[in-house]
PDB file of N, CA and C in Angstrom:
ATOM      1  N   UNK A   1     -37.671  -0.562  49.247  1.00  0.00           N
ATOM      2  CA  UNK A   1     -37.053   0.297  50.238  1.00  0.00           C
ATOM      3  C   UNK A   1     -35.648  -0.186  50.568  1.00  0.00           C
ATOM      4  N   UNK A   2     -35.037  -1.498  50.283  1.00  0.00           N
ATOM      5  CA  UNK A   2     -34.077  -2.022  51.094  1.00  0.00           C
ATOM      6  C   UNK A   2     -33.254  -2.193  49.618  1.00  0.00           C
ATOM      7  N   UNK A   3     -33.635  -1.731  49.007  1.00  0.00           N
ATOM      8  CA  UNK A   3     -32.827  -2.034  47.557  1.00  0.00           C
ATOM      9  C   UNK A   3     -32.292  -0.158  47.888  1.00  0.00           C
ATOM     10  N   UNK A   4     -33.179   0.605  47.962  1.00  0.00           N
ATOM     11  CA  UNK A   4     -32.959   2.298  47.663  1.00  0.00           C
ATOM     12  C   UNK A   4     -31.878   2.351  49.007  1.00  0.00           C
ATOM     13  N   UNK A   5     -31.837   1.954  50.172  1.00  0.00           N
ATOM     14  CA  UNK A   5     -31.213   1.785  50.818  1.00  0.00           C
ATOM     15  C   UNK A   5     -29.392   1.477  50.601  1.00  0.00           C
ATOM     16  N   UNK A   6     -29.452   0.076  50.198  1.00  0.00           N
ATOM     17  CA  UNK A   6     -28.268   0.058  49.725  1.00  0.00           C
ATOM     18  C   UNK A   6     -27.687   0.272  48.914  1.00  0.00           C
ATOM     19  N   UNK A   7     -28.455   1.297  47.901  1.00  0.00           N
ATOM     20  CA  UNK A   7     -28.100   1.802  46.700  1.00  0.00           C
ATOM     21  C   UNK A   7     -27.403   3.089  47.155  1.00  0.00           C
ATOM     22  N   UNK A   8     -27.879   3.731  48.409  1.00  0.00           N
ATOM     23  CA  UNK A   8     -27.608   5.148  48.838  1.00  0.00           C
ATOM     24  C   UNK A   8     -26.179   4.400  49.567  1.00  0.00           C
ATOM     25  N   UNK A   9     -25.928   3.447  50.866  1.00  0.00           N
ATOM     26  CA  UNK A   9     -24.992   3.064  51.299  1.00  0.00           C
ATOM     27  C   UNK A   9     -23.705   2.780  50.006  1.00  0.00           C
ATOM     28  N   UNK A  10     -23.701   2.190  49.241  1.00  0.00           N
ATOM     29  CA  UNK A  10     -22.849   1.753  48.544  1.00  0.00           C
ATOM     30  C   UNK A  10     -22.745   2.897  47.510  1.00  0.00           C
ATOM     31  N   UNK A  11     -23.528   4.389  47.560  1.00  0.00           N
ATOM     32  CA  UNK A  11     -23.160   5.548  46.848  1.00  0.00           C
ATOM     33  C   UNK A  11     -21.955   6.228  47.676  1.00  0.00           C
ATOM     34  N   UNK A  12     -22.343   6.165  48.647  1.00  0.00           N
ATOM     35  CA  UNK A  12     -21.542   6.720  49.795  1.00  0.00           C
ATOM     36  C   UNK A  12     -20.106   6.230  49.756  1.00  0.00           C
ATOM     37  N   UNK A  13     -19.924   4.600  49.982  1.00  0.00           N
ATOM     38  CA  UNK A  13     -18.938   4.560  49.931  1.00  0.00           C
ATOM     39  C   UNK A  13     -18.032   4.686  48.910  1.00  0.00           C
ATOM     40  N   UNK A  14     -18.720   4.763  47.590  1.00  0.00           N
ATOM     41  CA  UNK A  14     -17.323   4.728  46.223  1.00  0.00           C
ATOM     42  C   UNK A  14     -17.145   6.768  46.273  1.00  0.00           C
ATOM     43  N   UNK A  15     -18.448   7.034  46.762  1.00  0.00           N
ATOM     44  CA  UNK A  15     -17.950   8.738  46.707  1.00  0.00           C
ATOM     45  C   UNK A  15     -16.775   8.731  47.731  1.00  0.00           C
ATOM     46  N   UNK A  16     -17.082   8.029  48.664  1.00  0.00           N
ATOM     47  CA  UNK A  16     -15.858   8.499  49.954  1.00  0.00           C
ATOM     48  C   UNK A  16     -14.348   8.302  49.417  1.00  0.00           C
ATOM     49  N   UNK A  17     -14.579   6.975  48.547  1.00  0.00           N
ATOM     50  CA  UNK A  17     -13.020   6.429  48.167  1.00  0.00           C
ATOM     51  C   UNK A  17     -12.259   7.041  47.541  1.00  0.00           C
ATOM     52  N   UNK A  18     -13.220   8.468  46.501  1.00  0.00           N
ATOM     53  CA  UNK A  18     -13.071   9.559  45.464  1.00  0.00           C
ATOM     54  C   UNK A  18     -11.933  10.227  46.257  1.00  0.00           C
ATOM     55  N   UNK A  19     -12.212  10.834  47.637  1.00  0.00           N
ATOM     56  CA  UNK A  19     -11.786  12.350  48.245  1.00  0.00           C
ATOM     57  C   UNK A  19     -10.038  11.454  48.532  1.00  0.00           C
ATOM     58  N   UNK A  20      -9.618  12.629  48.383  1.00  0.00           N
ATOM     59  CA  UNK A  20      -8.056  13.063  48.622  1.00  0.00           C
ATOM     60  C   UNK A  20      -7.735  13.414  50.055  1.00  0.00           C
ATOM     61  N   UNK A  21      -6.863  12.439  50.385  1.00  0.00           N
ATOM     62  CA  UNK A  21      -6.414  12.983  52.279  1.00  0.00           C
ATOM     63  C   UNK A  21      -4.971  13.120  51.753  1.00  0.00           C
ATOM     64  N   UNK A  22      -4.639  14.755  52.408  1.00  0.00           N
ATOM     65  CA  UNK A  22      -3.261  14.995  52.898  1.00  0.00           C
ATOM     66  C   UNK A  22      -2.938  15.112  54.092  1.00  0.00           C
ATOM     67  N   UNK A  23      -1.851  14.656  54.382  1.00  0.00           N
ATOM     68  CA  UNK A  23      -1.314  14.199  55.338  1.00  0.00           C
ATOM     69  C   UNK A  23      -0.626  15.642  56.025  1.00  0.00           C
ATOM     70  N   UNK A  24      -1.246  16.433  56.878  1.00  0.00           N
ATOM     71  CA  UNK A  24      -0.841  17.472  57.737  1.00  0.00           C
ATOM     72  C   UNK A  24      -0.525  17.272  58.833  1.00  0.00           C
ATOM     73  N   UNK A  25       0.052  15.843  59.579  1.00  0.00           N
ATOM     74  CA  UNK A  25       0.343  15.852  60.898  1.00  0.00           C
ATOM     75  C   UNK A  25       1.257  16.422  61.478  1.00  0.00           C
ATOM     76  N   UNK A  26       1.429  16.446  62.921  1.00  0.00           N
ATOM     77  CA  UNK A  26       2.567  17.745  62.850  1.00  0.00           C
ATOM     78  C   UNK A  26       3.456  16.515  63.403  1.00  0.00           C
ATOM     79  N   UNK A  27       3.412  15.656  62.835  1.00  0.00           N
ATOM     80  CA  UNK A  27       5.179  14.668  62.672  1.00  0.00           C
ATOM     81  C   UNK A  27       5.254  15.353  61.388  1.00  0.00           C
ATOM     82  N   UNK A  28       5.068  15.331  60.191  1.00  0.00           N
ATOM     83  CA  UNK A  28       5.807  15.782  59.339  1.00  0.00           C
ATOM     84  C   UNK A  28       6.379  17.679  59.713  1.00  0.00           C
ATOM     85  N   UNK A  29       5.676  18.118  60.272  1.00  0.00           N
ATOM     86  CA  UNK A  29       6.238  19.623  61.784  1.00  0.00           C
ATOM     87  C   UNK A  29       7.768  19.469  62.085  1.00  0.00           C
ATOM     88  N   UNK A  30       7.885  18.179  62.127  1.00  0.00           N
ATOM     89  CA  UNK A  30       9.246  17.544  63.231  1.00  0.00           C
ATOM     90  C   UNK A  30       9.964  17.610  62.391  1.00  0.00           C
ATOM     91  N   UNK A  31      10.262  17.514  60.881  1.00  0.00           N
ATOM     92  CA  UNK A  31      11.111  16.927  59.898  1.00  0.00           C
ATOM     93  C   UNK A  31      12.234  18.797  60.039  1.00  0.00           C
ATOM     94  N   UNK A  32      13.401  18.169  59.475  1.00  0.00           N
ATOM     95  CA  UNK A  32      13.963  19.028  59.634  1.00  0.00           C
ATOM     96  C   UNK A  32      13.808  20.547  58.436  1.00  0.00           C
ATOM     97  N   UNK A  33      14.321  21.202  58.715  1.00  0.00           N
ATOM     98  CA  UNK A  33      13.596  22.736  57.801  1.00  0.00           C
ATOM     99  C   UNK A  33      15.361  22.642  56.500  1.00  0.00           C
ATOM    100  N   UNK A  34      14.828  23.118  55.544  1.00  0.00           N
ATOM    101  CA  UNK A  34      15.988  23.524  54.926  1.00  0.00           C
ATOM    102  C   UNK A  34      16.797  24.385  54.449  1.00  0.00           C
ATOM    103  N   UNK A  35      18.574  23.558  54.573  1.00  0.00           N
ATOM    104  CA  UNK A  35      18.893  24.995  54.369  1.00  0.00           C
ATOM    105  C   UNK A  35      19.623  25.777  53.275  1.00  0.00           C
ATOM    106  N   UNK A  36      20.413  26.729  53.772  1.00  0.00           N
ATOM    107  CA  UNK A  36      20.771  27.403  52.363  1.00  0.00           C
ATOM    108  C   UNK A  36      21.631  26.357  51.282  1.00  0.00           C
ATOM    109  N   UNK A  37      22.823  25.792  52.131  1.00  0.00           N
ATOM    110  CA  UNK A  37      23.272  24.900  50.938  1.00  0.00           C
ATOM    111  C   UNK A  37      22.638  24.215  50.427  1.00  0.00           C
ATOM    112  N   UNK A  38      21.419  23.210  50.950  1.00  0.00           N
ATOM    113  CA  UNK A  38      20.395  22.745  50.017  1.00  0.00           C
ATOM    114  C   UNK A  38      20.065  23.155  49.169  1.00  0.00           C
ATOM    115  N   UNK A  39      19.351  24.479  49.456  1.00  0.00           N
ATOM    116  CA  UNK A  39      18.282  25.353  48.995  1.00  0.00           C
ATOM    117  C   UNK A  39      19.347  25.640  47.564  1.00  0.00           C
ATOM    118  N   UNK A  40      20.390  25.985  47.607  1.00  0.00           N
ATOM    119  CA  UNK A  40      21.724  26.125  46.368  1.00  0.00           C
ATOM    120  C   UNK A  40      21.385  24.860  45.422  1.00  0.00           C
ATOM    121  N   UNK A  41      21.569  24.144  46.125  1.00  0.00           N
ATOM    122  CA  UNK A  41      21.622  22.553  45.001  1.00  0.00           C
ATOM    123  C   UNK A  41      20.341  22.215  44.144  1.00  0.00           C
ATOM    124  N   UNK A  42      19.244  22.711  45.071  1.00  0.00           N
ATOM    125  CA  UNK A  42      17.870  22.276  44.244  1.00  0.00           C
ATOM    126  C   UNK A  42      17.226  22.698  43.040  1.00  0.00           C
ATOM    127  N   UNK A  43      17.184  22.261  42.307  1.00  0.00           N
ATOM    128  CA  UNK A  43      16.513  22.798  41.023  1.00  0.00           C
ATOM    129  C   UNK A  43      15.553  23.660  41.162  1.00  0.00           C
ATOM    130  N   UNK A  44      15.201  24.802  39.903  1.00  0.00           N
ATOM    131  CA  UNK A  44      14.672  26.149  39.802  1.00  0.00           C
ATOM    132  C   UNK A  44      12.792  25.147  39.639  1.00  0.00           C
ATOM    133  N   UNK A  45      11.476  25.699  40.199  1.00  0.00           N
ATOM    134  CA  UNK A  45      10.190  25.315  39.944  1.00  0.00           C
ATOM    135  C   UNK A  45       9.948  23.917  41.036  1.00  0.00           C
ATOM    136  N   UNK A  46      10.742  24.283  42.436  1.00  0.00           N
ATOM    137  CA  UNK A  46       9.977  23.605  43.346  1.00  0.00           C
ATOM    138  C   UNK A  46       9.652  24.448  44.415  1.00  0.00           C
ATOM    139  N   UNK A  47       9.091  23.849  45.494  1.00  0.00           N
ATOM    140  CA  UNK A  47       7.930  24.941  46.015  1.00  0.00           C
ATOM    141  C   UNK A  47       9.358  24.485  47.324  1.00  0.00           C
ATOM    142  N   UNK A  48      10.834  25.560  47.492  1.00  0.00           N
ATOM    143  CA  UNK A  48      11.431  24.952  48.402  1.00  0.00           C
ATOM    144  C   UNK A  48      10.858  25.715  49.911  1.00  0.00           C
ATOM    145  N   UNK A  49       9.611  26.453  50.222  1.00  0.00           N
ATOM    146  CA  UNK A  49       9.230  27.134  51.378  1.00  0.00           C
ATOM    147  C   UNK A  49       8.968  25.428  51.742  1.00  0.00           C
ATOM    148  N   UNK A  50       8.314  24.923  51.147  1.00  0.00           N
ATOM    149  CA  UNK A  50       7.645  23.767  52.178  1.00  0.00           C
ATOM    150  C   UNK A  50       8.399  22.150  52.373  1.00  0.00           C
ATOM    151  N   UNK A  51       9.681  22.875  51.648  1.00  0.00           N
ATOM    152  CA  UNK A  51      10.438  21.201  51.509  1.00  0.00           C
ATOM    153  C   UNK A  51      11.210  21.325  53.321  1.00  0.00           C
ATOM    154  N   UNK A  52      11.458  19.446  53.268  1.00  0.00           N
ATOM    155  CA  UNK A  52      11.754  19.056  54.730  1.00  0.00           C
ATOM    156  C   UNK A  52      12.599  18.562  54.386  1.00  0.00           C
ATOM    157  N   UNK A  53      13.803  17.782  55.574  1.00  0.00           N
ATOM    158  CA  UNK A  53      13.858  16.130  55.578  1.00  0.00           C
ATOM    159  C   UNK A  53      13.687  15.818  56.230  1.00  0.00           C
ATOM    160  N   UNK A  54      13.052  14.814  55.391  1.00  0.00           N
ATOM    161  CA  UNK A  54      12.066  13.400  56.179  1.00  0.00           C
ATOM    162  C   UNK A  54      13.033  12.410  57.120  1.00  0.00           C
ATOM    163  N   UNK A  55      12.915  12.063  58.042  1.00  0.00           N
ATOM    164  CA  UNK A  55      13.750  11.177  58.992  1.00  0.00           C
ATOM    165  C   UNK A  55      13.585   9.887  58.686  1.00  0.00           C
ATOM    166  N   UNK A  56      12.171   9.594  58.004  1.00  0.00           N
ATOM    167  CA  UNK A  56      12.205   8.150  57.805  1.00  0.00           C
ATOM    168  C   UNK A  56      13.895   7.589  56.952  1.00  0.00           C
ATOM    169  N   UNK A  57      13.447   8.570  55.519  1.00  0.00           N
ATOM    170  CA  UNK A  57      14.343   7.866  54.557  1.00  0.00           C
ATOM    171  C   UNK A  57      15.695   8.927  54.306  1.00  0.00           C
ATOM    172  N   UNK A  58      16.085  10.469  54.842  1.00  0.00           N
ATOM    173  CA  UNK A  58      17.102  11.088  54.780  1.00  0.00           C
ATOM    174  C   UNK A  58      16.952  11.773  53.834  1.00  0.00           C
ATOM    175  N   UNK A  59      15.680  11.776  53.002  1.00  0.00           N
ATOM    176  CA  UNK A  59      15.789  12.649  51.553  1.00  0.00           C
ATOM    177  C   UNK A  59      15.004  13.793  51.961  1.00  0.00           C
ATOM    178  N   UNK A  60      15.264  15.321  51.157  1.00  0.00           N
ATOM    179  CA  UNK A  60      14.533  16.218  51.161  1.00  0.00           C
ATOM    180  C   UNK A  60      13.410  15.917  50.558  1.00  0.00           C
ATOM    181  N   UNK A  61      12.038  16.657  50.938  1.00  0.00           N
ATOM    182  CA  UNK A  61      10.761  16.045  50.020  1.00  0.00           C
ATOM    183  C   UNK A  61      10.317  17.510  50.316  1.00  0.00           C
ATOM    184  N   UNK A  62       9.489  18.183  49.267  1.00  0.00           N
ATOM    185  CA  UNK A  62       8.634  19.375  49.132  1.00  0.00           C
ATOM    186  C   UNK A  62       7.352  18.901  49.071  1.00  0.00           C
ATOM    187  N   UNK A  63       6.465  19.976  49.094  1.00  0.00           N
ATOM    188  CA  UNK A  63       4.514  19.769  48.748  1.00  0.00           C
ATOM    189  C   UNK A  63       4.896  20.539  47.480  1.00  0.00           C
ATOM    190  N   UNK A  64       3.815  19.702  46.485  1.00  0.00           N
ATOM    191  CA  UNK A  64       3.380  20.192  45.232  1.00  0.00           C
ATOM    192  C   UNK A  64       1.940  20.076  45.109  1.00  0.00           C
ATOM    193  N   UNK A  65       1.802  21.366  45.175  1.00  0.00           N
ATOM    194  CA  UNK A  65       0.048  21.748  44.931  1.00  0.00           C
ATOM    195  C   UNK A  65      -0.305  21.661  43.278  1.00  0.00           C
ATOM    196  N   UNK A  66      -0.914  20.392  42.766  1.00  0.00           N
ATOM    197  CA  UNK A  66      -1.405  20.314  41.275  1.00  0.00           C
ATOM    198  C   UNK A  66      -2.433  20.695  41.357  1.00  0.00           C
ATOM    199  N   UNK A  67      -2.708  20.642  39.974  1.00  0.00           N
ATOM    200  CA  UNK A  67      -4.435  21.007  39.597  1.00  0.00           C
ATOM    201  C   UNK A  67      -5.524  20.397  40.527  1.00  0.00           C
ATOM    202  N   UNK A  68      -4.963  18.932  40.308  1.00  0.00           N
ATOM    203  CA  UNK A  68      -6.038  18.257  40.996  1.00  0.00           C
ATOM    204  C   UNK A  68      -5.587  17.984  42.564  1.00  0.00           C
ATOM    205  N   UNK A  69      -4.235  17.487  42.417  1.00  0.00           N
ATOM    206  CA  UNK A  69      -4.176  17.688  44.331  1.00  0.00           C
ATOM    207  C   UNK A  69      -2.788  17.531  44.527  1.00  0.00           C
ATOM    208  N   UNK A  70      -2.206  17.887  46.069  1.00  0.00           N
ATOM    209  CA  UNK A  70      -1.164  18.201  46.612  1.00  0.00           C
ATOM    210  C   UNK A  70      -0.595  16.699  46.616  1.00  0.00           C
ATOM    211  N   UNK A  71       0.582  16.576  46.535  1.00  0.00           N
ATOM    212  CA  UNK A  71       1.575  15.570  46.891  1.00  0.00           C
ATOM    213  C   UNK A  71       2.828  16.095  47.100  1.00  0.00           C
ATOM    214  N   UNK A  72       3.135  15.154  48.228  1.00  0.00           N
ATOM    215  CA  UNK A  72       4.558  15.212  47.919  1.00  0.00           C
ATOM    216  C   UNK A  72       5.721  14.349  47.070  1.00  0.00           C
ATOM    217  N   UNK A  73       6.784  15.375  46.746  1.00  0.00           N
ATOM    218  CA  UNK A  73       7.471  15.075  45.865  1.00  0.00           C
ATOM    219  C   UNK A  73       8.935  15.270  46.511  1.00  0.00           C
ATOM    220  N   UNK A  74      10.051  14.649  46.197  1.00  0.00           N
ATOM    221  CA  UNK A  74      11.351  14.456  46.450  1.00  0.00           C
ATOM    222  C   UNK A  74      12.424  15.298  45.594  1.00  0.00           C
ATOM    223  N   UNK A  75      12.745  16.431  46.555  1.00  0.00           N
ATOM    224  CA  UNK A  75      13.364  17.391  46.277  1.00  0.00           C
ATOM    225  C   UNK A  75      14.562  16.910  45.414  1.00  0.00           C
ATOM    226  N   UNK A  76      14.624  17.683  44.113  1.00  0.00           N
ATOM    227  CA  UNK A  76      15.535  17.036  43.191  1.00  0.00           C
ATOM    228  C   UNK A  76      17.081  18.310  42.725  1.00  0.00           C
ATOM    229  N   UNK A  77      17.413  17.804  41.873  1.00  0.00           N
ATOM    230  CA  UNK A  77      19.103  18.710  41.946  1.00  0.00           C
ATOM    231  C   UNK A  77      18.795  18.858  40.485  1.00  0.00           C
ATOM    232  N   UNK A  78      19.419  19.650  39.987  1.00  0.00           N
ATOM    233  CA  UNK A  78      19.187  20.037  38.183  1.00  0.00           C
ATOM    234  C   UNK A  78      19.452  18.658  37.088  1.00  0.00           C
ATOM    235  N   UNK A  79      20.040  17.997  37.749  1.00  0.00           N
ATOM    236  CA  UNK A  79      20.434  17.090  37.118  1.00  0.00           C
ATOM    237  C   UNK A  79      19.640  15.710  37.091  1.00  0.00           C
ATOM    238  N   UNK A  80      18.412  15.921  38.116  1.00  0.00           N
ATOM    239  CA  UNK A  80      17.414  15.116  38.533  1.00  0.00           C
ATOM    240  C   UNK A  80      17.863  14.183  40.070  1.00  0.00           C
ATOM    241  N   UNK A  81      18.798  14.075  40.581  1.00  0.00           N
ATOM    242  CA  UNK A  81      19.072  13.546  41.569  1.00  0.00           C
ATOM    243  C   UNK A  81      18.457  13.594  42.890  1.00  0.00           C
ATOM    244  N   UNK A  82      18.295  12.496  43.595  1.00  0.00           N
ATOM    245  CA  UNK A  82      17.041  13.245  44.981  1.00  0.00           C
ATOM    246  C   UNK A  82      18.209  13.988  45.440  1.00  0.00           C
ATOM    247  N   UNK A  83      17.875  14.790  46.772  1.00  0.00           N
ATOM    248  CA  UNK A  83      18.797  15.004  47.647  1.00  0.00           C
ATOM    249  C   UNK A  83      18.541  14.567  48.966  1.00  0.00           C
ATOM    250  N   UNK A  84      19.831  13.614  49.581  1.00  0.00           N
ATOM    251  CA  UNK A  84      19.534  13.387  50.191  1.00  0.00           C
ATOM    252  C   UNK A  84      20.552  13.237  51.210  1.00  0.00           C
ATOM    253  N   UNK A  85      20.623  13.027  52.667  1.00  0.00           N
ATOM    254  CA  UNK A  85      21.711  13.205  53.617  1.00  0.00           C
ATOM    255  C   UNK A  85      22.357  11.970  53.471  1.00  0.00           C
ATOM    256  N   UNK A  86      23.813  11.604  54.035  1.00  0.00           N
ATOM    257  CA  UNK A  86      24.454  10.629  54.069  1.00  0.00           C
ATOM    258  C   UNK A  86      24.069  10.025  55.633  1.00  0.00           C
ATOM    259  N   UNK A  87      23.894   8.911  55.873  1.00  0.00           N
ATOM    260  CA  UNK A  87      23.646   8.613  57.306  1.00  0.00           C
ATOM    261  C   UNK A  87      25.107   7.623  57.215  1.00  0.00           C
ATOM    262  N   UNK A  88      25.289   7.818  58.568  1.00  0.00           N
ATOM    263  CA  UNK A  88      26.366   6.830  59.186  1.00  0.00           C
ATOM    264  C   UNK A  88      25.711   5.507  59.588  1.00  0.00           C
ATOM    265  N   UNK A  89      26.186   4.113  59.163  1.00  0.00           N
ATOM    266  CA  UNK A  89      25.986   2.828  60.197  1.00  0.00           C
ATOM    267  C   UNK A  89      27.314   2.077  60.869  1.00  0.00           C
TER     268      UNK A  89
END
Protein backbone atom coordinates (compact mmCIF):
# COMPACT_ATOMS: atom_id res chain seq x y z
CA UNK A 1 0.00 0.00 0.00
CA UNK A 2 2.81 2.52 0.86
CA UNK A 3 4.81 1.61 -2.17
CA UNK A 4 1.25 2.28 -4.54
CA UNK A 5 1.12 5.36 -2.59
CA UNK A 6 4.24 6.88 -3.48
CA UNK A 7 4.16 5.66 -6.75
CA UNK A 8 0.82 7.79 -7.30
CA UNK A 9 2.62 10.94 -5.27
CA UNK A 10 5.74 10.97 -7.32
CA UNK A 11 3.26 10.42 -10.62
CA UNK A 12 1.82 13.55 -9.75
CA UNK A 13 4.63 15.40 -9.37
CA UNK A 14 6.72 14.73 -12.76
CA UNK A 15 3.04 15.15 -14.49
CA UNK A 16 2.81 18.60 -12.75
CA UNK A 17 6.44 19.61 -13.91
CA UNK A 18 5.03 18.61 -17.67
CA UNK A 19 2.21 21.65 -17.72
CA UNK A 20 3.12 25.04 -19.23
CA UNK A 21 2.40 28.37 -17.13
CA UNK A 22 1.91 31.63 -19.00
CA UNK A 23 2.40 34.43 -17.48
CA UNK A 24 -1.00 36.68 -17.79
CA UNK A 25 -0.49 39.10 -14.98
CA UNK A 26 -1.83 42.31 -15.47
CA UNK A 27 1.85 43.84 -14.79
CA UNK A 28 2.60 42.72 -18.10
CA UNK A 29 -1.29 45.06 -18.69
CA UNK A 30 1.09 47.97 -17.54
CA UNK A 31 3.77 47.57 -20.31
CA UNK A 32 3.44 50.12 -22.76
CA UNK A 33 1.07 49.43 -26.10
CA UNK A 34 2.66 49.95 -29.53
CA UNK A 35 2.98 52.28 -31.86
CA UNK A 36 2.70 53.12 -35.40
CA UNK A 37 6.38 53.98 -35.92
CA UNK A 38 7.23 50.75 -34.29
CA UNK A 39 4.64 48.90 -35.76
CA UNK A 40 6.60 50.41 -39.39
CA UNK A 41 9.98 48.98 -38.29
CA UNK A 42 8.87 45.45 -37.30
CA UNK A 43 9.18 42.66 -39.45
CA UNK A 44 6.20 41.04 -41.59
CA UNK A 45 4.85 37.30 -39.35
CA UNK A 46 4.73 38.70 -35.81
CA UNK A 47 1.67 38.71 -33.87
CA UNK A 48 2.21 42.89 -33.43
CA UNK A 49 -1.72 43.07 -31.71
CA UNK A 50 -0.05 41.65 -28.60
CA UNK A 51 3.50 43.14 -28.64
CA UNK A 52 4.47 45.63 -25.54
CA UNK A 53 7.38 47.33 -24.01
CA UNK A 54 8.54 45.73 -21.34
CA UNK A 55 9.90 48.28 -18.63
CA UNK A 56 12.13 45.86 -17.18
CA UNK A 57 14.63 45.79 -20.18
CA UNK A 58 13.16 48.71 -22.89
CA UNK A 59 12.66 46.13 -25.66
CA UNK A 60 9.42 45.48 -27.54
CA UNK A 61 8.38 41.73 -26.88
CA UNK A 62 5.15 40.06 -28.66
CA UNK A 63 3.19 36.54 -27.64
CA UNK A 64 3.80 33.75 -30.03
CA UNK A 65 1.22 31.12 -29.92
CA UNK A 66 3.24 27.68 -31.22
CA UNK A 67 2.05 24.40 -31.73
CA UNK A 68 2.98 23.39 -28.53
CA UNK A 69 2.87 26.64 -26.46
CA UNK A 70 2.84 30.45 -26.20
CA UNK A 71 6.03 32.41 -25.49
CA UNK A 72 7.20 35.36 -25.64
CA UNK A 73 9.42 36.60 -28.13
CA UNK A 74 11.37 40.00 -28.78
CA UNK A 75 9.98 42.05 -31.34
CA UNK A 76 12.48 42.08 -34.19
CA UNK A 77 13.21 44.60 -37.38
CA UNK A 78 13.73 42.84 -40.92
CA UNK A 79 17.07 42.78 -40.46
CA UNK A 80 16.75 40.75 -37.18
CA UNK A 81 17.48 43.51 -34.67
CA UNK A 82 15.43 43.66 -31.26
CA UNK A 83 13.70 46.85 -30.97
CA UNK A 84 14.27 48.58 -28.46
CA UNK A 85 13.96 52.21 -26.66
CA UNK A 86 17.03 54.28 -25.86
CA UNK A 87 16.96 55.05 -22.04
CA UNK A 88 18.81 58.01 -20.64
CA UNK A 89 21.43 57.58 -17.46
Amino acid sequence: MRIRSVSVLMAGFVLGACSAVVNDSSDSRQDQELSEAVAALAAPDQNLASARLRSSDGCYWYRHSGPVETTELPLRTVDGQHICVQTTT
